[in-house]
C-alpha atoms as a PDB file:
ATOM      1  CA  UNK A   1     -97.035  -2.402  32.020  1.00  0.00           C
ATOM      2  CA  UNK A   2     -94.988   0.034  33.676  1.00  0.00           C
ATOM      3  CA  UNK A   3     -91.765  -0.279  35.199  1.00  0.00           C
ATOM      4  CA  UNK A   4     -91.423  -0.008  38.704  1.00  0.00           C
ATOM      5  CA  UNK A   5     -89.903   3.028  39.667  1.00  0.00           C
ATOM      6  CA  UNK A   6     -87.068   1.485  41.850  1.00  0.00           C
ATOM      7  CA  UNK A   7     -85.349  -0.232  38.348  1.00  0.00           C
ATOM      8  CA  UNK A   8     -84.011   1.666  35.288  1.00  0.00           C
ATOM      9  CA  UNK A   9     -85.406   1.042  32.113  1.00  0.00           C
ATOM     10  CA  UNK A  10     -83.081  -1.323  29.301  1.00  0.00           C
ATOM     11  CA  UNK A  11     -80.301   0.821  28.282  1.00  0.00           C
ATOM     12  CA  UNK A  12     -79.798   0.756  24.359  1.00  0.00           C
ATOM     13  CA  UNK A  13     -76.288   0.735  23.236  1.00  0.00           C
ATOM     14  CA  UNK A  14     -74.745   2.831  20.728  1.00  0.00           C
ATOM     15  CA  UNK A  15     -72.988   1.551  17.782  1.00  0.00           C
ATOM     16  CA  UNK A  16     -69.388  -0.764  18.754  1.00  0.00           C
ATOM     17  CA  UNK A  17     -65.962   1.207  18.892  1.00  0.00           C
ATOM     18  CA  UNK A  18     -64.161   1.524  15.567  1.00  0.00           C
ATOM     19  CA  UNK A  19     -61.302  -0.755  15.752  1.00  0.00           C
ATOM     20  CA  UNK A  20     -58.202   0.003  13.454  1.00  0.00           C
ATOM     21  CA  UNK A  21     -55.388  -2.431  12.723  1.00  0.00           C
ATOM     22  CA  UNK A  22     -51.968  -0.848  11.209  1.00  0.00           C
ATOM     23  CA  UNK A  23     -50.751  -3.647   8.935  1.00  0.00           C
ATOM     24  CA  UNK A  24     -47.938  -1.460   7.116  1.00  0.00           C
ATOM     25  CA  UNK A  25     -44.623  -1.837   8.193  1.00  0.00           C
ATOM     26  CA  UNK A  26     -42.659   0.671   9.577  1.00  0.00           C
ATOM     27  CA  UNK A  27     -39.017   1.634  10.039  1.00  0.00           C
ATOM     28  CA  UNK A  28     -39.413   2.068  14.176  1.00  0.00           C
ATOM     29  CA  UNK A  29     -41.264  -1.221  14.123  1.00  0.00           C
ATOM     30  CA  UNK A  30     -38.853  -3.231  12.262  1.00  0.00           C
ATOM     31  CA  UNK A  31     -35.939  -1.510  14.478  1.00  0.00           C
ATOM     32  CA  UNK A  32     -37.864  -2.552  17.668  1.00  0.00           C
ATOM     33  CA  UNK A  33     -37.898  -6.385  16.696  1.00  0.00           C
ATOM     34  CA  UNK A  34     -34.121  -6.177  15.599  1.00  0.00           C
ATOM     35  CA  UNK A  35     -33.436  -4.480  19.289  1.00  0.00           C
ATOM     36  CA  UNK A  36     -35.957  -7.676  20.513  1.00  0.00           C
ATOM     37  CA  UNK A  37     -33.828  -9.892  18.910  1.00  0.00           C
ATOM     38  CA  UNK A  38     -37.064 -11.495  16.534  1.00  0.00           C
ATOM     39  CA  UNK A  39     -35.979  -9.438  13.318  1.00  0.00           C
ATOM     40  CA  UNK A  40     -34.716 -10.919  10.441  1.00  0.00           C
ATOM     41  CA  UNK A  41     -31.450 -11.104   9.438  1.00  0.00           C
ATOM     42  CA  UNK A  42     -29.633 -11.151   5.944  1.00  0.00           C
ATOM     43  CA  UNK A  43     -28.390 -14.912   5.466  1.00  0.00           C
ATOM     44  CA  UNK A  44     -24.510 -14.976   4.799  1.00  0.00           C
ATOM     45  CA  UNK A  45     -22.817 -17.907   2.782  1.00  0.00           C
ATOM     46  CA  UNK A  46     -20.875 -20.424   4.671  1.00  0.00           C
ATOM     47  CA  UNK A  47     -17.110 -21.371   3.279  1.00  0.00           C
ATOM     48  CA  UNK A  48     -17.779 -24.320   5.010  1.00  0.00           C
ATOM     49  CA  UNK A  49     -20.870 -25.494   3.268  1.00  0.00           C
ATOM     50  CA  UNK A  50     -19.344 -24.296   0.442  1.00  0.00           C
ATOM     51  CA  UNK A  51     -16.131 -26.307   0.981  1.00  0.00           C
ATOM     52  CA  UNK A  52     -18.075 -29.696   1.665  1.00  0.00           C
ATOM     53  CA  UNK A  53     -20.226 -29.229  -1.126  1.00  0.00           C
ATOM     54  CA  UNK A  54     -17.262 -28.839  -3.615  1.00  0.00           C
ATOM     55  CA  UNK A  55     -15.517 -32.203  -1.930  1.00  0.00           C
ATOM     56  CA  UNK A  56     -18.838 -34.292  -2.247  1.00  0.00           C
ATOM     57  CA  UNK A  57     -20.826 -32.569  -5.112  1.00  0.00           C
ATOM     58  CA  UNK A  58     -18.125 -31.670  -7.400  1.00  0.00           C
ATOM     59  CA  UNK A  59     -19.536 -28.650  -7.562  1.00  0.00           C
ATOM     60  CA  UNK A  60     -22.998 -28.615  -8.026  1.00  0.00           C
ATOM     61  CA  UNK A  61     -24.439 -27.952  -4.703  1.00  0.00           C
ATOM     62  CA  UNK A  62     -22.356 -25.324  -4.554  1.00  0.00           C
ATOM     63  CA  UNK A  63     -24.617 -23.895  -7.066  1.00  0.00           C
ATOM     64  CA  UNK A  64     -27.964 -25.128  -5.853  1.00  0.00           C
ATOM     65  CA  UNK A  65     -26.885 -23.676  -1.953  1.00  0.00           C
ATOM     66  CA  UNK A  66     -26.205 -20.333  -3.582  1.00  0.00           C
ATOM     67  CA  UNK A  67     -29.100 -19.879  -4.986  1.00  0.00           C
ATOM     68  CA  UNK A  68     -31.010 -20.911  -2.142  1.00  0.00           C
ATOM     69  CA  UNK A  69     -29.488 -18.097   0.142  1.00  0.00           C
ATOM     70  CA  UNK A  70     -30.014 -15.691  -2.723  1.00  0.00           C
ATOM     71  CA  UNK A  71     -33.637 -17.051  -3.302  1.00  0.00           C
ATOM     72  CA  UNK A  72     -34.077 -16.937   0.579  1.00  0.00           C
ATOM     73  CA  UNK A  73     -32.720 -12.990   0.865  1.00  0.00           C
ATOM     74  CA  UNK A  74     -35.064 -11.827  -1.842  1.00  0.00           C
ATOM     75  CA  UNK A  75     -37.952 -13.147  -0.512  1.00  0.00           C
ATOM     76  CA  UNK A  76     -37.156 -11.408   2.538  1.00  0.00           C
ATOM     77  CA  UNK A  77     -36.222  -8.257   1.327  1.00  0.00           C
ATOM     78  CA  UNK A  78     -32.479  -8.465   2.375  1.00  0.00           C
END
């Protein structure tokens, strides 16, 4: 069959735009979300925490809640 000569035969399509995601991080990025206000921020211990734990812990947590802001800043890269 022939087409009529009032329609355009089926286009074919080429092959689908390369699409390229950036995953690394970058310094302008990373000052962009601080200047959002989404960055990340280094985690400072509290004297208060710190006080409360010593009254109610002897001590102890005082240990455990450092670690866990250290632990917490690492991770981060802080």
């Amino acid at each position: 069959m022939a087409t009529p000569q009032d329609q355009q035969p089926a286009q074919t399509y080429g092959q689908p735009p390369t699409i390229i995601i950036n995953n690394s991080s970058s310094a302008a990025a990373s000052a962009a979300a601080v200047i959002g206000g989404a960055g990340l921020r280094r985690r400072h211990q509290s004297l208060w925490v710190h006080f409360w734990l010593l009254r109610f812990t002897a001590g102890i947590g005082n240990v455990f809640y450092a670690m866990h802001v250290s632990r917490w800043n690492r991770d981060r890269g802080l």
